[in-house]
Protein backbone atom coordinates (compact mmCIF):
# COMPACT_ATOMS: atom_id res chain seq x y z
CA UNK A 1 79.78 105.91 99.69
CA UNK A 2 79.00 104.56 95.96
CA UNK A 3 79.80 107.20 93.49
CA UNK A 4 76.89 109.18 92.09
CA UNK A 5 75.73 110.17 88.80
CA UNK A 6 74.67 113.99 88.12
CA UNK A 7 70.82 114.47 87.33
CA UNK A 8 71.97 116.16 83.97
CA UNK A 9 72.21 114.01 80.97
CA UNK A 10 76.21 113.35 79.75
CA UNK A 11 75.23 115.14 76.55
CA UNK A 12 74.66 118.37 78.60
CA UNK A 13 78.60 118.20 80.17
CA UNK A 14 80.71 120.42 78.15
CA UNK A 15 84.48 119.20 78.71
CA UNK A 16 86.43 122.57 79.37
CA UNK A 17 89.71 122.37 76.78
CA UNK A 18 93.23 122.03 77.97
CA UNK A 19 96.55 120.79 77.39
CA UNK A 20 97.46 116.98 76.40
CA UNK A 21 99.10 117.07 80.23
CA UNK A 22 95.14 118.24 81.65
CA UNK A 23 93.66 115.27 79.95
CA UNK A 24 95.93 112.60 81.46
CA UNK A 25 95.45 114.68 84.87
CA UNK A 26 91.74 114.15 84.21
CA UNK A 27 91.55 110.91 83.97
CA UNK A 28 93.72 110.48 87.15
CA UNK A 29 91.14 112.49 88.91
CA UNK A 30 88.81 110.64 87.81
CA UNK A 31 90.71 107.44 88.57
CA UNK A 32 91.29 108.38 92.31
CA UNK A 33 87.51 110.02 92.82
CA UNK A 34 86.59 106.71 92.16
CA UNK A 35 88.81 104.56 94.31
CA UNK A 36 88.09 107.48 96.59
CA UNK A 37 84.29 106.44 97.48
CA UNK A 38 84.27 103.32 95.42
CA UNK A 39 81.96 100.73 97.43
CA UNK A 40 84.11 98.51 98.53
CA UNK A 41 86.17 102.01 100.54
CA UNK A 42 83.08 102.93 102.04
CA UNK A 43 83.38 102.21 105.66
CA UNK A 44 86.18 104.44 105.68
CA UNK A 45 87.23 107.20 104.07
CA UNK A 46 90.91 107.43 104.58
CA UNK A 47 91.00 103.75 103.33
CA UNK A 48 92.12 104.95 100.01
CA UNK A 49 94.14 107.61 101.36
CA UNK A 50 97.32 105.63 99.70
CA UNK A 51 96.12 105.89 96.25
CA UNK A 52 95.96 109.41 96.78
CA UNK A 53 98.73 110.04 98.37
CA UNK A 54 100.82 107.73 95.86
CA UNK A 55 99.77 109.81 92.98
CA UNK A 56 101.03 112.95 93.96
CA UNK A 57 103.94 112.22 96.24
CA UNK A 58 106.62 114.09 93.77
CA UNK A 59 106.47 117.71 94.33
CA UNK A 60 106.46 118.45 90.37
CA UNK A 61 104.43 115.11 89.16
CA UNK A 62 100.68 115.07 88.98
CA UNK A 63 100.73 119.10 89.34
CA UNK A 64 99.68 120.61 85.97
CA UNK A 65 99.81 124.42 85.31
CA UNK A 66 96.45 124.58 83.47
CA UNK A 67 94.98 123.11 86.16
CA UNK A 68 96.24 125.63 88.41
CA UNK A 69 94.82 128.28 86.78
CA UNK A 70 91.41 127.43 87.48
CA UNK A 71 91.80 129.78 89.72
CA UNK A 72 89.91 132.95 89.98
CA UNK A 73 91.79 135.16 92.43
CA UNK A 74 88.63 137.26 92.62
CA UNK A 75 88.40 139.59 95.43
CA UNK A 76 84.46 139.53 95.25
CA UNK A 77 84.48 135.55 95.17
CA UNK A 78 81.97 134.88 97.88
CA UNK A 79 82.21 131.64 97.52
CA UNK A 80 85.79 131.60 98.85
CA UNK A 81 88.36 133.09 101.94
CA UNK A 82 91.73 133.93 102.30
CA UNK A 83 93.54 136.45 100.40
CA UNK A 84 93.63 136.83 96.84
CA UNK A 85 97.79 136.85 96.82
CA UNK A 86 98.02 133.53 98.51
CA UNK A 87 100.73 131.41 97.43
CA UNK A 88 98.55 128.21 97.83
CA UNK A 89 95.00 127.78 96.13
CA UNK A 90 92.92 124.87 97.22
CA UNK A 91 89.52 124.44 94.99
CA UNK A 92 87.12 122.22 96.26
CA UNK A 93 84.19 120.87 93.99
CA UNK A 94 81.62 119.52 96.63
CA UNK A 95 77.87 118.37 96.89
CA UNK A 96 76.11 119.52 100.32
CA UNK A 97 74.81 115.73 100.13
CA UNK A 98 77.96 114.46 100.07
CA UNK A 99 79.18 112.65 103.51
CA UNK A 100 82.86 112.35 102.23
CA UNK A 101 82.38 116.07 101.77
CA UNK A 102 81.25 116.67 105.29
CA UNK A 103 83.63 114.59 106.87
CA UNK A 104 86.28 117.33 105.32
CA UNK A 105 84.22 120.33 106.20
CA UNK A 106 84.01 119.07 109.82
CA UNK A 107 87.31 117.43 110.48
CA UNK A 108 89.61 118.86 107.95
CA UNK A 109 88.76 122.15 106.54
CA UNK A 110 88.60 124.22 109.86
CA UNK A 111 92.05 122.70 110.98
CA UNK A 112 93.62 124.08 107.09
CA UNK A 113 91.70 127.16 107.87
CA UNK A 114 93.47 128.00 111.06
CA UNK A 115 96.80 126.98 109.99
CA UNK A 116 96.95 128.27 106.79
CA UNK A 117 94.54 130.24 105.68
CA UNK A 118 94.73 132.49 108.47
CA UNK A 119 98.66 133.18 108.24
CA UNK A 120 97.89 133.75 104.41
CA UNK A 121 99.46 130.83 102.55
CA UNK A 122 96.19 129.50 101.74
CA UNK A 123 93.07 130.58 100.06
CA UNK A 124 89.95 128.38 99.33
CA UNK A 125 87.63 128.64 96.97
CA UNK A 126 84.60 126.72 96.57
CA UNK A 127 82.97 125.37 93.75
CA UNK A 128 79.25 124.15 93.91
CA UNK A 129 79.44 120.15 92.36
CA UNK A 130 76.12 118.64 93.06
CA UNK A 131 76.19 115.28 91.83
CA UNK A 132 73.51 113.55 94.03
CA UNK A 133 70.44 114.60 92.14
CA UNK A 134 67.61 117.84 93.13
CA UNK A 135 67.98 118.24 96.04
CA UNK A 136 71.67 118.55 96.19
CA UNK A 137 71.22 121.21 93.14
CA UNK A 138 68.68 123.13 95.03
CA UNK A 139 71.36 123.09 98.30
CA UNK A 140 73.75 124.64 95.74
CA UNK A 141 71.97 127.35 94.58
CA UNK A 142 70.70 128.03 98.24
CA UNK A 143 74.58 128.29 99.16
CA UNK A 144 75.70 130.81 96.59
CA UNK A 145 72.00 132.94 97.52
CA UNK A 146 73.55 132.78 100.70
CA UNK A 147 77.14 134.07 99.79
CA UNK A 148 75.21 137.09 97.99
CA UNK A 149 74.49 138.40 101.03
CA UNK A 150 77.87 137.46 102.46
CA UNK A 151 76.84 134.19 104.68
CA UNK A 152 78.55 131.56 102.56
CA UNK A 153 80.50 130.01 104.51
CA UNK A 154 77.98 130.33 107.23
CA UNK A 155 75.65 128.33 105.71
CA UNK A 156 78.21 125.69 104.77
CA UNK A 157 78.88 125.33 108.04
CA UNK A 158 75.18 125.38 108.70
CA UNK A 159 74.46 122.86 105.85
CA UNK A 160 77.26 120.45 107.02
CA UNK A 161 76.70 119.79 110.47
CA UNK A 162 76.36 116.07 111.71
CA UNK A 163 73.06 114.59 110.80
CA UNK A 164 71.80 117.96 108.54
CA UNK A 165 71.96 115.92 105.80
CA UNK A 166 70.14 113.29 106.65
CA UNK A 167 67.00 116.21 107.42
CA UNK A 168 67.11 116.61 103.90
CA UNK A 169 66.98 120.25 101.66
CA UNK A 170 63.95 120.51 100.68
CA UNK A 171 62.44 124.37 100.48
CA UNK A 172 61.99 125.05 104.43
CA UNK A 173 65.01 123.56 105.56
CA UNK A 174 67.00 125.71 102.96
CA UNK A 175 65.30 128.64 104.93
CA UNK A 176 65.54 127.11 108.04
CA UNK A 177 69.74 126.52 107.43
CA UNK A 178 70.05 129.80 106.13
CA UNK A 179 68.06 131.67 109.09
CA UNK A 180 70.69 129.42 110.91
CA UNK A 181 73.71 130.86 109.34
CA UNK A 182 72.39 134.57 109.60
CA UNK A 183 71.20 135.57 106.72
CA UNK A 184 69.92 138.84 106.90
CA UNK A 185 67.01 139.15 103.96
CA UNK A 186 65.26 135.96 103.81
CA UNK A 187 62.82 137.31 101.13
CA UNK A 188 65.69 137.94 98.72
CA UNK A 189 67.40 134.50 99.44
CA UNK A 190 64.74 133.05 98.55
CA UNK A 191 63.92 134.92 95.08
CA UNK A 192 68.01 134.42 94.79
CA UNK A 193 67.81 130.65 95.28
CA UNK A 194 65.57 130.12 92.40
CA UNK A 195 66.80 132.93 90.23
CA UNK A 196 68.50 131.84 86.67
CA UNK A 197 71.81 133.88 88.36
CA UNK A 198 72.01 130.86 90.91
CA UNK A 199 71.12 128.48 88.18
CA UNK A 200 74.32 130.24 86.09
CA UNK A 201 76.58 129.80 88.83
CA UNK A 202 76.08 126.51 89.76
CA UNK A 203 75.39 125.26 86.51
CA UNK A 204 79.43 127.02 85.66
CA UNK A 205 80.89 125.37 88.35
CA UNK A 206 79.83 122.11 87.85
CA UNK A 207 80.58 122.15 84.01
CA UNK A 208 84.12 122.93 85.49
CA UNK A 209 84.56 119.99 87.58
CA UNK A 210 82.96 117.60 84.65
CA UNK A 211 86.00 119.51 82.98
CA UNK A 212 88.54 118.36 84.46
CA UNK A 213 87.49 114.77 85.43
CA UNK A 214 85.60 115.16 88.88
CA UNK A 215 83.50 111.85 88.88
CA UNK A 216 82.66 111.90 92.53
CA UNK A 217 83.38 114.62 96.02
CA UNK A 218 85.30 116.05 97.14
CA UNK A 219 87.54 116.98 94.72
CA UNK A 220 90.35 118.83 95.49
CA UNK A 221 93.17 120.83 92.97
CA UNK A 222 95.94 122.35 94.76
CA UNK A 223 97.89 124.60 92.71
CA UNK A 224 97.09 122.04 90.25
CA UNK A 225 97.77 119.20 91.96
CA UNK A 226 94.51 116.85 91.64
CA UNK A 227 93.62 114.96 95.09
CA UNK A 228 90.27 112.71 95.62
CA UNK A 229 88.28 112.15 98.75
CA UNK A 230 88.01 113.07 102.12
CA UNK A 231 92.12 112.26 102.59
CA UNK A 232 93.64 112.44 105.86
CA UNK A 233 95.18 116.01 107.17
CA UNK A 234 98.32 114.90 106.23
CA UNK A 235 97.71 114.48 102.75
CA UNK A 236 96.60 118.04 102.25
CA UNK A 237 99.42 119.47 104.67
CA UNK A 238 102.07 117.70 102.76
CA UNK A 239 100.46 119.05 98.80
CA UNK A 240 100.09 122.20 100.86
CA UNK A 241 103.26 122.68 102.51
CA UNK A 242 104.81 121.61 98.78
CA UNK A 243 103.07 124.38 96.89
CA UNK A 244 104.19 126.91 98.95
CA UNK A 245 107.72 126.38 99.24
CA UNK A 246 107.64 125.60 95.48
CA UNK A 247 105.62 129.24 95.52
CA UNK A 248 108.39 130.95 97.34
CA UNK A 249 111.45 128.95 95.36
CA UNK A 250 109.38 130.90 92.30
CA UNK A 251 109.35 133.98 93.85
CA UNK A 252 113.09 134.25 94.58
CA UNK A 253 114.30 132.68 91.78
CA UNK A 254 112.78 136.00 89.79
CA UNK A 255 113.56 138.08 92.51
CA UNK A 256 117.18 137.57 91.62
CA UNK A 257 116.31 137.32 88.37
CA UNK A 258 115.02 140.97 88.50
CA UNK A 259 118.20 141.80 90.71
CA UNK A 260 120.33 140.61 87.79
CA UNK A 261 118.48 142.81 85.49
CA UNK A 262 118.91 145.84 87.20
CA UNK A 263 122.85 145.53 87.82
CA UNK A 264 123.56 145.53 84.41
């Protein structure tokens, strides 16, 4: 899949500020996100899995602590599961047009859910990216009116099913996908989908992944690690399995610390 441009101008992108280390991990994001659905990687997505992987193979290179705290923690994040005290957070900036991005949601994401999530090293939290013009903007918005009445990740499920995409989200499928995912209140999804609140939200999130040098989805950080593309499951266990036992190496190390503190 070629890499898309956003329908809003460049002058409209307001680069979030960070460290001297966040730039040069921006530009590697932005590096891999393109190798990641560059033309010529197309036909498959894992095809550029190496570059990926290659990039953030050390367990302290290519993860950068500003990065990392991108994120919220928020108990009332809709737009996200797992619990807030994870030791592991996995941000994804995604376009519901986006096959790469589907391709995780269907063969990926549910496998991390039920490994990790579930035993509560992970958390995910979702960021709304669309990149692929109105339609994947109106998709967004429709998503978060859907997490407001606590059927996000219903309707991403909904929204991401083979061939959905291809159907299009214009006004009545919107509906139609979130009657699917069991939204309660169709009236107020509706009023929600084109309020300025959804508009806010979306329009946030996206400035975030501009931020940080998201050119093209998926585009993962995990604890600040940047990874690009719809990677094999190995490449998120491995940046997965790394943050956590760096996590819990943190945690002791000031456990003692704290041990130390009260001897004396």
């Amino acid at each position: 899949m070629p890499k898309s441009t956003s329908s809003r101008t460049p002058s409209s992108r307001k680069p979030l500020i960070y460290g001297a280390g966040v730039v040069i991990a921006a530009a590697l994001l932005g590096f891999v996100s393109y190798r990641a659905t560059a033309p010529d990687h197309s036909a498959s997505p894992s095809s550029s899995s190496s570059s990926a992987a290659d990039v953030t193979a050390d367990p302290d290179a290519g993860v950068y602590p500003e990065l990392a705290k991108l994120a919220r923690r928020d108990a009332g994040d809709k737009l996200a599961q797992g619990r807030v005290d994870a030791p592991v957070v996995l941000i994804e900036y995604a376009d519901f047009k986006c096959g790469y991005c589907g391709k995780f949601a269907r063969d990926t994401e549910p496998a991390l859910v039920k490994k990790y999530v579930e035993n509560g090293t992970l958390r995910i939290e979702w960021r709304n990216f669309p990149i692929f013009g109105a339609e994947s903007e109106a998709a967004a918005r429709a998503a978060w009116a859907a997490g407001q009445q606590g059927r996000f990740w219903q309707f991403h499920r909904a929204a991401y099913a083979e061939g959905t995409k291809e159907q299009g989200f214009g006004k009545d499928r919107l509906k139609a996908l979130a009657q699917q995912a069991g939204v309660a209140d169709l009236d107020r999804f509706a009023r929600d989908t084109d309020s300025s609140a959804a508009s806010a939200a979306v329009g946030k999130d996206q400035e975030q992944g501009y931020g940080i040098g998201a050119t093209s989805t998926p585009s993962f950080l995990i604890n600040g690690r940047p990874i690009a593309g719809a990677q094999p499951m190995e490449t998120f266990t491995q940046a997965i399995e790394e943050a956590a036992e760096k996590a819990r190496n943190t945690e002791d190390a000031k456990g003692d610390e704290d041990a130390e503190g009260s001897a004396k």
